[in-house]
PDB file of N, CA and C in Angstrom:
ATOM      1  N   UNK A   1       0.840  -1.185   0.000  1.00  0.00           N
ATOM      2  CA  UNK A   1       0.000   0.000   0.000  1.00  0.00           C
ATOM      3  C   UNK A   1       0.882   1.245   0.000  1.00  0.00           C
ATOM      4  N   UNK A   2       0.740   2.697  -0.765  1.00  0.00           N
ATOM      5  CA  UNK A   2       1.487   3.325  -0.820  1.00  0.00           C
ATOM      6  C   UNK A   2       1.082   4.554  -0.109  1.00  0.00           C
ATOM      7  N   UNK A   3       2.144   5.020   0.332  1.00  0.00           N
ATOM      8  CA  UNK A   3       2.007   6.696   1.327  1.00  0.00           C
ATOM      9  C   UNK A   3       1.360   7.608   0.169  1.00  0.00           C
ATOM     10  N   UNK A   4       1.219   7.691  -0.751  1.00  0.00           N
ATOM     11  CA  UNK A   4       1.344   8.792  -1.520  1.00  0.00           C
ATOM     12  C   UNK A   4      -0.109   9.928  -1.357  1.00  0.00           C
ATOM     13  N   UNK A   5       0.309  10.718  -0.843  1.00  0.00           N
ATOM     14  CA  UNK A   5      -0.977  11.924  -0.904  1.00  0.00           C
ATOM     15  C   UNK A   5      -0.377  12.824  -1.605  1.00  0.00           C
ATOM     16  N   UNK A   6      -1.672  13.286  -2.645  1.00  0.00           N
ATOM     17  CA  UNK A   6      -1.725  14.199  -3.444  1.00  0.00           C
ATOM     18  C   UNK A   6      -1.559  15.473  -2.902  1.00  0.00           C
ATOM     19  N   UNK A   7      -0.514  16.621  -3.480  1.00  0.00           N
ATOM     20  CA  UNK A   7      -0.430  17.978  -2.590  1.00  0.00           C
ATOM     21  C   UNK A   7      -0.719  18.875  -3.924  1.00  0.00           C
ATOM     22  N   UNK A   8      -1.668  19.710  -3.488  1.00  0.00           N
ATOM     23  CA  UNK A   8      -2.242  20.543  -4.814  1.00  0.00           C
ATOM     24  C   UNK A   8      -1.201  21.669  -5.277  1.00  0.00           C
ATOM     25  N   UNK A   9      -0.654  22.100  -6.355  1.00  0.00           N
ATOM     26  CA  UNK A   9       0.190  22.673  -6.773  1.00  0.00           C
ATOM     27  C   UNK A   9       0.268  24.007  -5.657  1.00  0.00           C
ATOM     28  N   UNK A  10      -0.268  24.717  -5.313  1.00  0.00           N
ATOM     29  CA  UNK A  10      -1.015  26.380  -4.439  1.00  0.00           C
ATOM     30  C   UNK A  10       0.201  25.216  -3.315  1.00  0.00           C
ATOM     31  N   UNK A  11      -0.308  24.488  -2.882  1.00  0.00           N
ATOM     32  CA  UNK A  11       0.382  24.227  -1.642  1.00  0.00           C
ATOM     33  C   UNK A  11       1.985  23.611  -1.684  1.00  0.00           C
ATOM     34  N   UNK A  12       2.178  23.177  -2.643  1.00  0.00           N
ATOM     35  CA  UNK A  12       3.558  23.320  -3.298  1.00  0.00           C
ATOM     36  C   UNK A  12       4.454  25.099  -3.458  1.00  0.00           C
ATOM     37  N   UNK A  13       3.490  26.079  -3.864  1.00  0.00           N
ATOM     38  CA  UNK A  13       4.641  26.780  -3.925  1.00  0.00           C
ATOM     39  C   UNK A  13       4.116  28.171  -2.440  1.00  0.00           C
ATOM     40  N   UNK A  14       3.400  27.218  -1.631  1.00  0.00           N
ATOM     41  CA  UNK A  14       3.088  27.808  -0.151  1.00  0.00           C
ATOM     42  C   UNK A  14       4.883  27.586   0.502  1.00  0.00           C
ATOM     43  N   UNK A  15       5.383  25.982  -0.474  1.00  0.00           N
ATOM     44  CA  UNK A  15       6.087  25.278   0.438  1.00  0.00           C
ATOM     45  C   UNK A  15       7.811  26.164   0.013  1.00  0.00           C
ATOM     46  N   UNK A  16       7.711  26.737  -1.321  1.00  0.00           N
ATOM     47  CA  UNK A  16       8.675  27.617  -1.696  1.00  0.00           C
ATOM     48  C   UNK A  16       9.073  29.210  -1.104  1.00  0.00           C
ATOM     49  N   UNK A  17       7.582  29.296  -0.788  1.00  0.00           N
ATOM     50  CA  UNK A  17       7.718  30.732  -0.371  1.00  0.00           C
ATOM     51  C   UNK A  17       7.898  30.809   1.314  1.00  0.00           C
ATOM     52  N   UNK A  18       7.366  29.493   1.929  1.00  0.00           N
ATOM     53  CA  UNK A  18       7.908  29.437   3.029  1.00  0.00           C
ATOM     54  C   UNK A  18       9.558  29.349   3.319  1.00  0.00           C
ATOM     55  N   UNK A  19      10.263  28.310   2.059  1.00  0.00           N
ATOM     56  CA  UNK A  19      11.315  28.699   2.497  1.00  0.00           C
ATOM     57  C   UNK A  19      12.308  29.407   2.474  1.00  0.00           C
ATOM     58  N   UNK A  20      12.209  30.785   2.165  1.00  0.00           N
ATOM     59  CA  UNK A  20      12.479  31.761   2.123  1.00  0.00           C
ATOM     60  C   UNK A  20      12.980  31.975   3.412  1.00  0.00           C
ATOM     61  N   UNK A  21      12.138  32.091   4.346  1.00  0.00           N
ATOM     62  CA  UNK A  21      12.407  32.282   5.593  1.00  0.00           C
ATOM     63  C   UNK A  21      12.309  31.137   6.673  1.00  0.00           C
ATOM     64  N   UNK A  22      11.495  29.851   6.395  1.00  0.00           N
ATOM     65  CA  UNK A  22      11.899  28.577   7.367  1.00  0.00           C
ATOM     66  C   UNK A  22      12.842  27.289   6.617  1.00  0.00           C
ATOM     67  N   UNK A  23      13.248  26.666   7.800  1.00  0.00           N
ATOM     68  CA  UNK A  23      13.803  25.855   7.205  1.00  0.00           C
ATOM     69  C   UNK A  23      12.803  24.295   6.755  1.00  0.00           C
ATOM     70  N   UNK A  24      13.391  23.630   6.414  1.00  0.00           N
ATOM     71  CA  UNK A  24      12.071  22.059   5.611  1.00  0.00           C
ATOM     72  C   UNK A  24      11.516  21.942   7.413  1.00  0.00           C
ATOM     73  N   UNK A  25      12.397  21.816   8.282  1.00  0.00           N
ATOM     74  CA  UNK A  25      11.644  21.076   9.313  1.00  0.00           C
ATOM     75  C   UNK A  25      10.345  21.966   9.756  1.00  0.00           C
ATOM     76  N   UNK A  26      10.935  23.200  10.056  1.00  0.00           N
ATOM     77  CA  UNK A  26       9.928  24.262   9.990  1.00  0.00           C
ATOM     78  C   UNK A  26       8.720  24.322   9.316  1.00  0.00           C
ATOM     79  N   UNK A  27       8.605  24.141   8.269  1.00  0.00           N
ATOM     80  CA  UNK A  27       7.777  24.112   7.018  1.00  0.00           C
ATOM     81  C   UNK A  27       7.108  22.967   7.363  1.00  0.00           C
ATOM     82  N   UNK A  28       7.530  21.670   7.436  1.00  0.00           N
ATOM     83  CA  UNK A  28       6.699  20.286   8.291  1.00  0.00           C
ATOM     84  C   UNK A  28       5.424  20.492   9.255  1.00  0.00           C
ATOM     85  N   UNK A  29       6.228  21.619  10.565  1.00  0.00           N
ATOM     86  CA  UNK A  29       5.644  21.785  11.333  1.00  0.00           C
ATOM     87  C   UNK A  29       4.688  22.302  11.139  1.00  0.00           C
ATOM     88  N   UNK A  30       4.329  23.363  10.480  1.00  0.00           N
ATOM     89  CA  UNK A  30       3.314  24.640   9.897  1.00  0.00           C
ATOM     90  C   UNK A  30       2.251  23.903   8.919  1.00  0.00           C
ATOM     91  N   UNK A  31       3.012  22.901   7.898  1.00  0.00           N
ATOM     92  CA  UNK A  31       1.907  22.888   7.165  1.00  0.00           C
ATOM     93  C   UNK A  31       1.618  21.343   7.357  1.00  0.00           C
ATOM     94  N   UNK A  32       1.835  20.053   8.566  1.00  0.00           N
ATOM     95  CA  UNK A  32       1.767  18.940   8.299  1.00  0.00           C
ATOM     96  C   UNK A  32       1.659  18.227   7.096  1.00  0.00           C
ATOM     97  N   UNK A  33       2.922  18.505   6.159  1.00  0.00           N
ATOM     98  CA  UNK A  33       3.456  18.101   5.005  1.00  0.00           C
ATOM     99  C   UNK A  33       4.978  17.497   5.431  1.00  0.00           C
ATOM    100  N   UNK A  34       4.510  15.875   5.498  1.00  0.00           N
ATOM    101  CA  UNK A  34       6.017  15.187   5.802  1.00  0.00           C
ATOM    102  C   UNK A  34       7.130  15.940   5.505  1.00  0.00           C
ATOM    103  N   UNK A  35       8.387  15.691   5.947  1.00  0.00           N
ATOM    104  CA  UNK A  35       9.516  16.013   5.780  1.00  0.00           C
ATOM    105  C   UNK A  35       9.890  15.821   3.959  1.00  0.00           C
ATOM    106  N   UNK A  36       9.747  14.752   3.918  1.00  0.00           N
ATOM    107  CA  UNK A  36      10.294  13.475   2.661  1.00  0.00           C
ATOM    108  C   UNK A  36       9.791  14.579   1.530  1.00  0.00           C
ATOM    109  N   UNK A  37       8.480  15.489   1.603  1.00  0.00           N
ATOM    110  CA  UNK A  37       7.839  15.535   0.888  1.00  0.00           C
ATOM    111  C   UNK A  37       8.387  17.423   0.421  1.00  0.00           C
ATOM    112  N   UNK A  38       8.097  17.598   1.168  1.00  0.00           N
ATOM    113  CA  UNK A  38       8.787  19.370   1.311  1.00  0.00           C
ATOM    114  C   UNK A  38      10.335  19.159   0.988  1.00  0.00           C
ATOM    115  N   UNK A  39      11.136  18.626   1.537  1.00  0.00           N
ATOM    116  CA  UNK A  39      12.469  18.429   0.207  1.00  0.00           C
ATOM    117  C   UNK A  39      12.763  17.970  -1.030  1.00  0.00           C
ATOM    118  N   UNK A  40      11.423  17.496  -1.435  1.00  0.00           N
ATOM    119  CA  UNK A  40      11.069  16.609  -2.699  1.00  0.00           C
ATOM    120  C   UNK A  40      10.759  18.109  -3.745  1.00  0.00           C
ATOM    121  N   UNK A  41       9.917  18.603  -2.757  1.00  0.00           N
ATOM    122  CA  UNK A  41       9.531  19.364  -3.473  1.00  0.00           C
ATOM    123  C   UNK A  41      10.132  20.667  -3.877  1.00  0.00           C
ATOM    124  N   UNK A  42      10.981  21.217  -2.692  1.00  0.00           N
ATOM    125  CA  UNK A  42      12.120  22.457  -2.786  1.00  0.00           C
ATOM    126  C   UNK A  42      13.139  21.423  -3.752  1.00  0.00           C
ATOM    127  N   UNK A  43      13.734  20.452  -3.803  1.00  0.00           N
ATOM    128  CA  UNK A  43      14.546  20.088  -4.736  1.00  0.00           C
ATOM    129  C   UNK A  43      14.209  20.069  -5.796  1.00  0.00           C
ATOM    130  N   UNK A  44      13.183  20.071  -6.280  1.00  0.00           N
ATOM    131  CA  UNK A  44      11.779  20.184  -8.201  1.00  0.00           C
ATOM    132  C   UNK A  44      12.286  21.772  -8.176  1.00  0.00           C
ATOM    133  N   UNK A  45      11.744  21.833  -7.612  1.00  0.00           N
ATOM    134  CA  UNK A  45      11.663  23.850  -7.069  1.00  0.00           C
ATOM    135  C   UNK A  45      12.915  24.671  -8.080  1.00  0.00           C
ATOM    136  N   UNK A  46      14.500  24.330  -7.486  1.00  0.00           N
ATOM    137  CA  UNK A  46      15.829  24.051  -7.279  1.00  0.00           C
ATOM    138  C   UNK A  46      15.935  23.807  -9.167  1.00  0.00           C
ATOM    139  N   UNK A  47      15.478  22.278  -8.922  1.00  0.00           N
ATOM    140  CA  UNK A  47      16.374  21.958 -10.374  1.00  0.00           C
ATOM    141  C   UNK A  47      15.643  22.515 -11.922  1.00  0.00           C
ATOM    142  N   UNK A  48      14.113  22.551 -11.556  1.00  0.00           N
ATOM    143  CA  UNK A  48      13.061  22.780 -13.384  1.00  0.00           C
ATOM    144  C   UNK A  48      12.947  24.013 -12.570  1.00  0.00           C
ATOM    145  N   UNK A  49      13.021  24.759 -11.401  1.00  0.00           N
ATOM    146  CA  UNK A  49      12.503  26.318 -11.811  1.00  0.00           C
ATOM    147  C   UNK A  49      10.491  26.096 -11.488  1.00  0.00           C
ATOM    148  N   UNK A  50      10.168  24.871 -11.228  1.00  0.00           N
ATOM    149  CA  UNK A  50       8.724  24.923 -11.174  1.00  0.00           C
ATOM    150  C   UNK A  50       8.374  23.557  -9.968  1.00  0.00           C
ATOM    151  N   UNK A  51       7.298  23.896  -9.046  1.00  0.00           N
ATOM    152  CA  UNK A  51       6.647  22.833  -8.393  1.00  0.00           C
ATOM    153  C   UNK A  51       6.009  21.534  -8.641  1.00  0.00           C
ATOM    154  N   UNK A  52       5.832  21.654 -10.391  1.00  0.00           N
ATOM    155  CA  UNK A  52       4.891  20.669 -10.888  1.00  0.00           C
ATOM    156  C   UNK A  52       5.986  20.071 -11.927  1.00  0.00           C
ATOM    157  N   UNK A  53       5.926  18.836 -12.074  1.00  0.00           N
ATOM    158  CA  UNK A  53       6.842  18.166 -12.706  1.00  0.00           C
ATOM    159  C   UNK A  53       6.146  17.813 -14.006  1.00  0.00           C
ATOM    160  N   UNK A  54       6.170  18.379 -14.856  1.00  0.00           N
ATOM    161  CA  UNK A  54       5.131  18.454 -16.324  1.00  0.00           C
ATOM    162  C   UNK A  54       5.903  17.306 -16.886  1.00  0.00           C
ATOM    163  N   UNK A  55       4.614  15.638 -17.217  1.00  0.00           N
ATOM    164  CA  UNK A  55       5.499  14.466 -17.965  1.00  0.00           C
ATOM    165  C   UNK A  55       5.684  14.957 -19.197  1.00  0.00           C
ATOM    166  N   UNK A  56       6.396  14.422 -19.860  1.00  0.00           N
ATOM    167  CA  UNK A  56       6.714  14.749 -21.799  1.00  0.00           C
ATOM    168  C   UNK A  56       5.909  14.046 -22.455  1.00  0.00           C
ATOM    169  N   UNK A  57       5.492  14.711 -23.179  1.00  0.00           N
ATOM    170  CA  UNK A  57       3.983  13.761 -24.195  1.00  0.00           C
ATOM    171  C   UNK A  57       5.061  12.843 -24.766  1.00  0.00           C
ATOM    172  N   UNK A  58       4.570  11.522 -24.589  1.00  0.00           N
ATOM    173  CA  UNK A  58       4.928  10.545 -25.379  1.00  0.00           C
ATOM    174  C   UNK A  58       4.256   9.750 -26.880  1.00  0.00           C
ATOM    175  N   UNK A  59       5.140   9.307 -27.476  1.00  0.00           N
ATOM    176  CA  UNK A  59       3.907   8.464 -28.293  1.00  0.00           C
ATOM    177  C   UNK A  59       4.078   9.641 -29.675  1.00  0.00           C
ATOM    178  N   UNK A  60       3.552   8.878 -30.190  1.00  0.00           N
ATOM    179  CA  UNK A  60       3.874  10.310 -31.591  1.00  0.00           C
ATOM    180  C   UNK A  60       2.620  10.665 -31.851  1.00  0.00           C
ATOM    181  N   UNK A  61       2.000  12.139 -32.342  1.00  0.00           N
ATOM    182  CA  UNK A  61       1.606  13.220 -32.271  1.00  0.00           C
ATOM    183  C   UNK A  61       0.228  12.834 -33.075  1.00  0.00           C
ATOM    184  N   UNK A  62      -1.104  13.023 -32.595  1.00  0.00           N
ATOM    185  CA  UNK A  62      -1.957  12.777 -33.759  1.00  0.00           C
ATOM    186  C   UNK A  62      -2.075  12.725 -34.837  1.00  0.00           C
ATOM    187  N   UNK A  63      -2.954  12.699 -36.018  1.00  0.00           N
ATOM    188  CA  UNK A  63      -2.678  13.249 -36.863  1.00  0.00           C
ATOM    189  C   UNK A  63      -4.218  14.000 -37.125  1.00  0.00           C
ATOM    190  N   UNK A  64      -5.297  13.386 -36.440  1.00  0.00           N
ATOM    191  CA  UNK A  64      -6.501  14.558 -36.295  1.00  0.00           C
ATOM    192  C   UNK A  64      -6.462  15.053 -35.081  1.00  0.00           C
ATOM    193  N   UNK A  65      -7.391  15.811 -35.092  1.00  0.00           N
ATOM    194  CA  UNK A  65      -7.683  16.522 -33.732  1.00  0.00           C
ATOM    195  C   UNK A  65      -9.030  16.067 -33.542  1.00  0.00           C
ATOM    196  N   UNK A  66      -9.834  16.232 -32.101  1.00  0.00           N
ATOM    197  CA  UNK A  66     -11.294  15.810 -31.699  1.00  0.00           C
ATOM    198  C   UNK A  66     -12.098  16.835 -32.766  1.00  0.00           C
ATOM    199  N   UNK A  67     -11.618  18.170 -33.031  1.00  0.00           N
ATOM    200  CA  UNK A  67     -12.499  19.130 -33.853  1.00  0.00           C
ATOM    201  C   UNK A  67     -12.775  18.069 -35.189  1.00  0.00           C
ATOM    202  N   UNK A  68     -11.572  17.776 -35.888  1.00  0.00           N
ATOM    203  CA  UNK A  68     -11.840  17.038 -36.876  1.00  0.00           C
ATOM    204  C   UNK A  68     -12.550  15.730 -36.855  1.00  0.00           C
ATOM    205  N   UNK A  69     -12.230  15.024 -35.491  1.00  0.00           N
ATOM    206  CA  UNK A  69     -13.194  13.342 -35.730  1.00  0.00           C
ATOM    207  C   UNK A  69     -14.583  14.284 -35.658  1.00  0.00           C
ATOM    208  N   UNK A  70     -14.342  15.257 -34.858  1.00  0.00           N
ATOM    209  CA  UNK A  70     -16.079  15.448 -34.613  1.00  0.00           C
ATOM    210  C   UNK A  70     -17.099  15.926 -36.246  1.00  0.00           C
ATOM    211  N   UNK A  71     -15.834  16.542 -36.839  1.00  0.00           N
ATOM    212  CA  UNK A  71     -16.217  16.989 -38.192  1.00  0.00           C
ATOM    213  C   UNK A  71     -16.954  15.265 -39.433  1.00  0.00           C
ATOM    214  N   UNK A  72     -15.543  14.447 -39.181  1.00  0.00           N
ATOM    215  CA  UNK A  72     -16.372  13.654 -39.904  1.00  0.00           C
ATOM    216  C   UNK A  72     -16.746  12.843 -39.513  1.00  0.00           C
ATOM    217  N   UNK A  73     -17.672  12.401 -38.241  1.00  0.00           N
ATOM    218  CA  UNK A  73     -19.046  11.932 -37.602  1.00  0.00           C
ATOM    219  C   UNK A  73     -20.090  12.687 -37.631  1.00  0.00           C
ATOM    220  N   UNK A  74     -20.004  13.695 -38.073  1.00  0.00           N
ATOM    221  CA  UNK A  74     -21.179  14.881 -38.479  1.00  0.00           C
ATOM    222  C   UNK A  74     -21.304  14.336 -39.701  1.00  0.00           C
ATOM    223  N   UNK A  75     -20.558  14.205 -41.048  1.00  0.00           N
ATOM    224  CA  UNK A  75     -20.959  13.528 -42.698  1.00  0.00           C
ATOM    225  C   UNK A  75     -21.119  12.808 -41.963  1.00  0.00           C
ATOM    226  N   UNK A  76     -21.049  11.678 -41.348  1.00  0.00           N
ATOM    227  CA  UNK A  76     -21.287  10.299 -41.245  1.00  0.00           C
ATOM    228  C   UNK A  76     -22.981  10.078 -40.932  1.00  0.00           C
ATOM    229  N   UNK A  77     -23.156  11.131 -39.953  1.00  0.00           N
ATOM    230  CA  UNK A  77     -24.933  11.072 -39.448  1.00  0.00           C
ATOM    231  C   UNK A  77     -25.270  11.682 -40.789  1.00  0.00           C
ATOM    232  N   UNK A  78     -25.050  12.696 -41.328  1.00  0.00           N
ATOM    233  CA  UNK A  78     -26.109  13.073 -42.394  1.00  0.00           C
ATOM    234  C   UNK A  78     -25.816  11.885 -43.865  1.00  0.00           C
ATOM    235  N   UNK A  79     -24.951  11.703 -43.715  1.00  0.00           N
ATOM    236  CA  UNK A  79     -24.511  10.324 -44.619  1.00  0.00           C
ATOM    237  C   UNK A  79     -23.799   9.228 -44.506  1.00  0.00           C
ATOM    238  N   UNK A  80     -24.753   8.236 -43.765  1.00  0.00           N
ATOM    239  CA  UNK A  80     -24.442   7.034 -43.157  1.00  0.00           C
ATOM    240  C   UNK A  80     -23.249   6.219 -44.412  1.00  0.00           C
ATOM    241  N   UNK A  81     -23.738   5.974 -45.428  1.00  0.00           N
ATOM    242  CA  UNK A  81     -22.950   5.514 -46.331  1.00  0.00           C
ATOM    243  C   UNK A  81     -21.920   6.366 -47.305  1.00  0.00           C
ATOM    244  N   UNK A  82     -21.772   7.373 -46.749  1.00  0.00           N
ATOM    245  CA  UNK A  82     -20.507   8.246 -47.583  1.00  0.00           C
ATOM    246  C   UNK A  82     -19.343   7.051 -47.708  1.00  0.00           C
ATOM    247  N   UNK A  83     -18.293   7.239 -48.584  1.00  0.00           N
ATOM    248  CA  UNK A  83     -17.316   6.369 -48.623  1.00  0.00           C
ATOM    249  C   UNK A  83     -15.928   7.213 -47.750  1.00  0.00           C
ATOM    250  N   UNK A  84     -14.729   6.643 -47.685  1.00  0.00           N
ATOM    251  CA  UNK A  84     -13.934   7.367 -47.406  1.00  0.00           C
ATOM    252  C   UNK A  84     -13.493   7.994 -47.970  1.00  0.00           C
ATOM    253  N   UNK A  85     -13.298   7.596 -49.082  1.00  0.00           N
ATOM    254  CA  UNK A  85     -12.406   8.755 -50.009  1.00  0.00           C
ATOM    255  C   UNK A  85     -13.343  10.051 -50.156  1.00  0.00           C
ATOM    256  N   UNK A  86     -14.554  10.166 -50.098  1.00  0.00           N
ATOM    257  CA  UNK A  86     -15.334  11.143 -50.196  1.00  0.00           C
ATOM    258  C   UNK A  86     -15.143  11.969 -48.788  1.00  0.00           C
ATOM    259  N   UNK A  87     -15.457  11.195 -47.557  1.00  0.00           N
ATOM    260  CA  UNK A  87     -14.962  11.651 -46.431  1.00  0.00           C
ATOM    261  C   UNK A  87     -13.202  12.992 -46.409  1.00  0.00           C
ATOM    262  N   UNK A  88     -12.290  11.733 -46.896  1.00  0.00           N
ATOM    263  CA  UNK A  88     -11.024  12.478 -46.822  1.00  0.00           C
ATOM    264  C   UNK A  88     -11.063  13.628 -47.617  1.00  0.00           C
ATOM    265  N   UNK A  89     -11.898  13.773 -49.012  1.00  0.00           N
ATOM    266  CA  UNK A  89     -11.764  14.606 -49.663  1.00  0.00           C
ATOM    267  C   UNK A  89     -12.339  16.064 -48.988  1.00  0.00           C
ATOM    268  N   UNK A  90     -13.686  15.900 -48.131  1.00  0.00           N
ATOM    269  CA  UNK A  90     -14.230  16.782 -47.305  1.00  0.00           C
ATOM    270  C   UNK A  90     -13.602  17.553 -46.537  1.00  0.00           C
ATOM    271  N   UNK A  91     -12.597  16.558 -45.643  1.00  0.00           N
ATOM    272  CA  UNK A  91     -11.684  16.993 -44.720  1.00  0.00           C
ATOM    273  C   UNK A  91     -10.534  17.788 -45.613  1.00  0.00           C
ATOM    274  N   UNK A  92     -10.078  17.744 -46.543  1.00  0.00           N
ATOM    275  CA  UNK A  92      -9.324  18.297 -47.225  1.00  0.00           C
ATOM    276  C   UNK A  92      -9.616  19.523 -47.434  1.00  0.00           C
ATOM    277  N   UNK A  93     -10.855  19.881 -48.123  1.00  0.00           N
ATOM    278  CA  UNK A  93     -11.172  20.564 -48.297  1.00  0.00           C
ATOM    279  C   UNK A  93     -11.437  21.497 -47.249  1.00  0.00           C
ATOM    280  N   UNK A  94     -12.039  21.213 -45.820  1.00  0.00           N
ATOM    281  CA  UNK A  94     -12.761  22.101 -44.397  1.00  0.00           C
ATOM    282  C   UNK A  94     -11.299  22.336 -43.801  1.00  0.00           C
ATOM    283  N   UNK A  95     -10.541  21.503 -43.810  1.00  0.00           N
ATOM    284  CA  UNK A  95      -9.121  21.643 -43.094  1.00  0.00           C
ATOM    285  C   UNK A  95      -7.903  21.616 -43.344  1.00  0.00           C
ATOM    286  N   UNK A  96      -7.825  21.602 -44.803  1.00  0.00           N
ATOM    287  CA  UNK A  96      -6.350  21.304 -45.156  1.00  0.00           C
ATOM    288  C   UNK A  96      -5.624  20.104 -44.467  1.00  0.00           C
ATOM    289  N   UNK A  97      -6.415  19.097 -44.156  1.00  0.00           N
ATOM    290  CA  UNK A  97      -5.908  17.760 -43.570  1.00  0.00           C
ATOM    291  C   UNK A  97      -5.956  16.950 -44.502  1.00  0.00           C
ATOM    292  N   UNK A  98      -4.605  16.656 -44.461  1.00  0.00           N
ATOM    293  CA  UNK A  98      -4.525  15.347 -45.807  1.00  0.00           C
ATOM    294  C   UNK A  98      -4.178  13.985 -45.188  1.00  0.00           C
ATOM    295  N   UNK A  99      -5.039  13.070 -44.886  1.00  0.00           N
ATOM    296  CA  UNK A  99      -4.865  11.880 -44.106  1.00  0.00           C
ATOM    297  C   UNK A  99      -5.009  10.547 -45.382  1.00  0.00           C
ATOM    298  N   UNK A 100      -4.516   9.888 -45.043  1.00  0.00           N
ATOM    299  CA  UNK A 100      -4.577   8.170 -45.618  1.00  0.00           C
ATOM    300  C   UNK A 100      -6.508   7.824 -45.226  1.00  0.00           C
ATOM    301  N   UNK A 101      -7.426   7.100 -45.869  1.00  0.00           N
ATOM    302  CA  UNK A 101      -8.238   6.285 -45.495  1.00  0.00           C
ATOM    303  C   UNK A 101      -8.348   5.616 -44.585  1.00  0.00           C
ATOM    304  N   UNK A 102      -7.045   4.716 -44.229  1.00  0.00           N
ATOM    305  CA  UNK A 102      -6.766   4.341 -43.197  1.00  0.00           C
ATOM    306  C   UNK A 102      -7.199   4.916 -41.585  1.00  0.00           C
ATOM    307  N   UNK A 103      -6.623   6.222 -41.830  1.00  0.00           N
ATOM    308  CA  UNK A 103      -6.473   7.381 -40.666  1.00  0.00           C
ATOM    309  C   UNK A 103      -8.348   7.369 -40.124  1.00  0.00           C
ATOM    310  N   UNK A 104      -8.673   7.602 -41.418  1.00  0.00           N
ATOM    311  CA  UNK A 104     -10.130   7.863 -40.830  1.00  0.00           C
ATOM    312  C   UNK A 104     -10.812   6.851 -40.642  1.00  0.00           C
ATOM    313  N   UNK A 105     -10.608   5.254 -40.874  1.00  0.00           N
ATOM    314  CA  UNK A 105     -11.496   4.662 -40.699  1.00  0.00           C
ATOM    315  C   UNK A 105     -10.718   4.150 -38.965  1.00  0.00           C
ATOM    316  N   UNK A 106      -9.494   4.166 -38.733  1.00  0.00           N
ATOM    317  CA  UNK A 106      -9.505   3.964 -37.471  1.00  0.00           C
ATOM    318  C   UNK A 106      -9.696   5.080 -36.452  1.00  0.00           C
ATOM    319  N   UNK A 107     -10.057   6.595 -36.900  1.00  0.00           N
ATOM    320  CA  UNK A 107     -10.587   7.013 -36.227  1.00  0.00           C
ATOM    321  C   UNK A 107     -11.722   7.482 -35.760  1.00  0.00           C
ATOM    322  N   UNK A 108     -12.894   6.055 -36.599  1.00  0.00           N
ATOM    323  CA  UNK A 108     -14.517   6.167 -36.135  1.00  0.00           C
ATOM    324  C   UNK A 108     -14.490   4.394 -35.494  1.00  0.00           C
TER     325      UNK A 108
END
């Protein structure tokens, strides 16, 4: 089972501006925020310049956006049987998105 409690960013940089003037143990005391956790967090602080440790998008990059699936599931209700290539050509045209068939049929 793991210790881990969530500390909302506001109270992360409560924990920066406290130490300005207290030290981590200090800061423990005041805000019952473990020790472990307030040097965890002045050391983030320290090394990125920020409280929140932003992950790196992984995975490679869409190639629609939700605006666009939402675009062609809209042809799709007013034209259940459109084909794709008619589809892609639409999208071409509304968005300057040039996708494979492929693209769109795995993204309905």
């Amino acid at each position: 089972m793991s210790d881990y409690c969530y500390i909302h960013p506001a109270q992360k940089e409560l924990i920066t501006t406290l130490s300005l003037t207290l030290t981590p143990k200090q800061i423990e005391q005041h805000t019952n925020i473990c020790l472990k956790t307030v040097k965890h967090v002045l050391a983030l602080w320290q090394r990125i310049g920020n409280v929140v440790n932003e992950p790196l998008r992984t995975g490679r990059p869409r190639v629609l956006n939700s605006y666009e699936i939402s675009y062609i599931e809209g042809l799709i209700e007013c034209k259940p049987d459109m084909l794709l290539k008619e589809i892609n050509d639409k999208l071409l045209k509304a968005f300057g998105t040039d996708v494979s068939n492929q693209t769109i049929s795995r993204a309905l």
